[in-house]
Protein backbone atom coordinates (compact mmCIF):
# COMPACT_ATOMS: atom_id res chain seq x y z
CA UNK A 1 217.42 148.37 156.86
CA UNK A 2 219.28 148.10 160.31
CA UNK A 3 222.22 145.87 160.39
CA UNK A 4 221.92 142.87 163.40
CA UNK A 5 225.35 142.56 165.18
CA UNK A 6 225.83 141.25 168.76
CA UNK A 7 225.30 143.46 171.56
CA UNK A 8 226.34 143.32 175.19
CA UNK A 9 224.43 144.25 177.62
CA UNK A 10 224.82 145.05 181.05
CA UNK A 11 222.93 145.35 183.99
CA UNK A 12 223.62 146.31 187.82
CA UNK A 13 220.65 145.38 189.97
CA UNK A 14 219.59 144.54 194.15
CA UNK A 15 219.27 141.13 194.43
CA UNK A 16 215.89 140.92 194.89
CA UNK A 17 213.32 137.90 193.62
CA UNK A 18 211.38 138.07 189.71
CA UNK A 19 214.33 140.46 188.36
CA UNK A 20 215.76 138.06 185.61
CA UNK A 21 211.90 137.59 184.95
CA UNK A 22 211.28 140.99 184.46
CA UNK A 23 214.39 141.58 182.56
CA UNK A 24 213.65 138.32 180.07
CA UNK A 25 210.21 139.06 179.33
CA UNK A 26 211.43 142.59 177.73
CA UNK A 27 213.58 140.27 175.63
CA UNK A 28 210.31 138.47 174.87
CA UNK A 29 208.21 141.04 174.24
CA UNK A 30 210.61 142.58 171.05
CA UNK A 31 211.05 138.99 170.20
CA UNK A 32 214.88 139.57 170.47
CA UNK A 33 216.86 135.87 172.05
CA UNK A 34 218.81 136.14 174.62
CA UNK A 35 222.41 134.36 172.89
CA UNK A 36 224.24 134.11 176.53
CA UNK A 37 223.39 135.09 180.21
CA UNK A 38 225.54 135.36 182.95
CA UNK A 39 224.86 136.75 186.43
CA UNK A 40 227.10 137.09 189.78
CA UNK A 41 227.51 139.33 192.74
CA UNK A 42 228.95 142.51 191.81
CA UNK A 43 231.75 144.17 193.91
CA UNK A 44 229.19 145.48 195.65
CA UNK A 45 227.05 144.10 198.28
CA UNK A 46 224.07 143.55 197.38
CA UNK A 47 224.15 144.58 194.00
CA UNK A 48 224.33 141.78 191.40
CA UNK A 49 225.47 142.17 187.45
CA UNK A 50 224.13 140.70 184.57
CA UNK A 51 225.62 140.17 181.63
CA UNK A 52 223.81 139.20 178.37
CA UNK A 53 224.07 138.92 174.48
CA UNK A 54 221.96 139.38 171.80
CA UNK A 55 221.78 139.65 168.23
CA UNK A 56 219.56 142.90 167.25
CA UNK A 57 219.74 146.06 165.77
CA UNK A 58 221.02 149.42 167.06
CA UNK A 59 217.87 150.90 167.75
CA UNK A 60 216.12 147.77 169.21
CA UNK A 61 219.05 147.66 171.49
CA UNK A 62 218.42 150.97 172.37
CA UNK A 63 214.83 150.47 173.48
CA UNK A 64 215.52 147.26 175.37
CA UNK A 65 218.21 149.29 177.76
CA UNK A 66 215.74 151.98 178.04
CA UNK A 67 213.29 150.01 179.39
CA UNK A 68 215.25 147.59 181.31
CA UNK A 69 216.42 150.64 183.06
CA UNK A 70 212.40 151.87 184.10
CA UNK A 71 212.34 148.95 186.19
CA UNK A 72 212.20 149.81 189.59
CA UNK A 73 214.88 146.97 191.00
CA UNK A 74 217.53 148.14 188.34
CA UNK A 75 220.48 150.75 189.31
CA UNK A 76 221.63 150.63 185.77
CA UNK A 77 221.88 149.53 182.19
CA UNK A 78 223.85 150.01 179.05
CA UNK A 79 224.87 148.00 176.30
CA UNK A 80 228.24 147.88 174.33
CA UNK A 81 229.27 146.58 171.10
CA UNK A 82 233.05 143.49 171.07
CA UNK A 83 235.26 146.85 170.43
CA UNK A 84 234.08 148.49 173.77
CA UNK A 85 234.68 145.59 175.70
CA UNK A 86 237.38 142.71 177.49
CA UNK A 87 234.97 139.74 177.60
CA UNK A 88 235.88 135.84 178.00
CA UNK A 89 234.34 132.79 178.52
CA UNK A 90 235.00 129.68 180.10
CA UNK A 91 234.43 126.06 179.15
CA UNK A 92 235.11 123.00 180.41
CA UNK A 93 235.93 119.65 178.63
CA UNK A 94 235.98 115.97 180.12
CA UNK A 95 237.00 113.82 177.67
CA UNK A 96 238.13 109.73 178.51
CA UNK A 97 241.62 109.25 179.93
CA UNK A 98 241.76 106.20 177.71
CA UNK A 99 241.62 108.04 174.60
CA UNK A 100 243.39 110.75 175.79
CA UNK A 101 246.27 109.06 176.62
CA UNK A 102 246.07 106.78 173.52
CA UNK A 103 246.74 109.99 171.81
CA UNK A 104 250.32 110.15 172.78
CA UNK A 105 251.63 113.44 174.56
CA UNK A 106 248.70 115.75 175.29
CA UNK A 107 251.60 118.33 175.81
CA UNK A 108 250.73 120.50 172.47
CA UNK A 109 247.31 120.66 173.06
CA UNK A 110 248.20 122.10 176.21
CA UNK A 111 250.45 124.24 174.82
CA UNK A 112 248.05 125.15 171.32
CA UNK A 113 244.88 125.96 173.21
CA UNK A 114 246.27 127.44 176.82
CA UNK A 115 244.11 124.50 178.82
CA UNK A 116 243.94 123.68 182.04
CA UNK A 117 243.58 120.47 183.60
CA UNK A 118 241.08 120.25 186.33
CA UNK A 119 240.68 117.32 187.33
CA UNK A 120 242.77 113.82 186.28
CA UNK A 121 241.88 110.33 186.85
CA UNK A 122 241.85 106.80 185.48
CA UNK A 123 238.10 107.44 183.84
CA UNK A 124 238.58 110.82 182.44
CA UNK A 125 240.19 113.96 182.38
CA UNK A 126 238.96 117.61 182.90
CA UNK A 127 240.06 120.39 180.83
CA UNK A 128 239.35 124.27 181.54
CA UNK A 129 239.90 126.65 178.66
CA UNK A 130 239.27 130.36 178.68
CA UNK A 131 238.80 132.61 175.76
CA UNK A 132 236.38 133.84 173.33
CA UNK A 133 233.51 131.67 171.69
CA UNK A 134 235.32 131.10 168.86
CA UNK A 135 238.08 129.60 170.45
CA UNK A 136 236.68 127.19 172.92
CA UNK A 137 234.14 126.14 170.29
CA UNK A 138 237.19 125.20 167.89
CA UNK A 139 239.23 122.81 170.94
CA UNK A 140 235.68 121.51 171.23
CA UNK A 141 235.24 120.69 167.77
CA UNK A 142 238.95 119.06 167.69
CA UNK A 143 238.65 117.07 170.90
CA UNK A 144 235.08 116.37 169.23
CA UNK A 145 237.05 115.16 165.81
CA UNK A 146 239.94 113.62 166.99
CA UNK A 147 239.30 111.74 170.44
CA UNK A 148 235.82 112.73 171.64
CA UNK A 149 234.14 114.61 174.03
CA UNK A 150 231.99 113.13 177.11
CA UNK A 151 230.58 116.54 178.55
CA UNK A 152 231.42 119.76 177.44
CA UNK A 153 229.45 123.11 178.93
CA UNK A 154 230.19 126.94 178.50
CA UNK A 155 229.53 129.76 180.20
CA UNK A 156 228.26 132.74 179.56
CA UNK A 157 230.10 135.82 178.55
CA UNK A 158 231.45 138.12 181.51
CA UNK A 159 232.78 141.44 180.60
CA UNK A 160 234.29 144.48 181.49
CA UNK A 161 234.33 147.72 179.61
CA UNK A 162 237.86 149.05 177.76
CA UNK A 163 236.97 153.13 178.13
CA UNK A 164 237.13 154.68 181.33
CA UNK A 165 233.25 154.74 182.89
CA UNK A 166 231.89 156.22 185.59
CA UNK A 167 231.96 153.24 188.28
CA UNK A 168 228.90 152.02 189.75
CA UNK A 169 229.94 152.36 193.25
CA UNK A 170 230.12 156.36 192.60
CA UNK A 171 227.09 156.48 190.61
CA UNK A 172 225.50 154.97 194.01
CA UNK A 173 227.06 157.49 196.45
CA UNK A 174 226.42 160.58 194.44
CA UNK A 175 222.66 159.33 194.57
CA UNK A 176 223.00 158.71 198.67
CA UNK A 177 223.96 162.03 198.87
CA UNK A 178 220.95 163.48 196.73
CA UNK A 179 218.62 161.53 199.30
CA UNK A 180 220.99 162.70 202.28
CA UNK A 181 220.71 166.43 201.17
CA UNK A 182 217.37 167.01 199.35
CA UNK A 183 217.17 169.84 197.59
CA UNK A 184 213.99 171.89 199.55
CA UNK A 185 211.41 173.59 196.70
């Protein structure tokens, strides 16, 4: 039997309307969960990248970026496994002033979990840390412990690949050129 790890999968796309529907009902249909979603402009105009994780096997994987990549709207897909990839990220924490300063010097926590503070005022305090899931779940589960939290939300993981890829912008020219210079038969 297959072994389920976490998978990241990415996906360069136009911007156009029903793609994350069309995407998430492939999801659906192999009954795989989509663990995190992300999705932004890419450096290219026009184009827009998602970025989502999943727990499945290798060769479910495999079939989901297959047929992501049929749809018409989609330039690419691939997927990649935590060792192919830089990925972060980012959470934010607002937690009562009060408490927080009742606390004593917030200085080590600082220091402990590289935060950020957002925003500062008299009813609470906004913190912004970066870093994998593992770490901004455990400052949650402190602040949780020790002084409580008021809101806390994540994003979803963004990521870049480590090995040298062909970049998307190329991929797009080199087919521009195909439809510039057709090939007569």
């Amino acid at each position: 039997m297959e072994k389920t790890k976490l998978y990241t999968i990415t996906v360069f796309s136009e911007n156009t309307v029903g793609i994350l529907n069309q995407i998430t009902i492939i999801f659906t249909r192999r009954a795989v969960n989509i663990e995190t979603l992300s999705v932004s402009p890419s450096a290219i105009k026009g184009i827009h990248k998602f970025t989502i994780t999943a727990f499945t096997t290798k060769s479910l994987i495999e079939k989901i970026v297959k047929q992501i990549d049929k749809r018409v709207d989609i330039l690419k897909s691939y997927y990649n496994t935590d060792e192919d990839l830089i990925h972060q990220e980012i959470a934010l924490y607002k937690i009562a002033t009060e408490k927080l300063m009742a606390m004593g010097s917030i200085e080590s926590l600082i220091r402990q979990y590289n935060i950020k503070i957002l925003d500062m005022n008299e009813t609470y305090v906004v913190f912004l840390k970066s870093g994998h899931y593992a770490e901004t779940q455990q400052l949650f589960e402190e602040l949780s412990n020790t002084i409580g939290v008021l809101q806390f939300v994540r994003s979803g993981r963004i990521a870049i690949t480590k090995a040298k890829v062909e970049r998307l912008s190329d991929m797009l020219d080199a087919m521009r050129q195909i439809d510039e210079n057709p090939i007569d038969k």
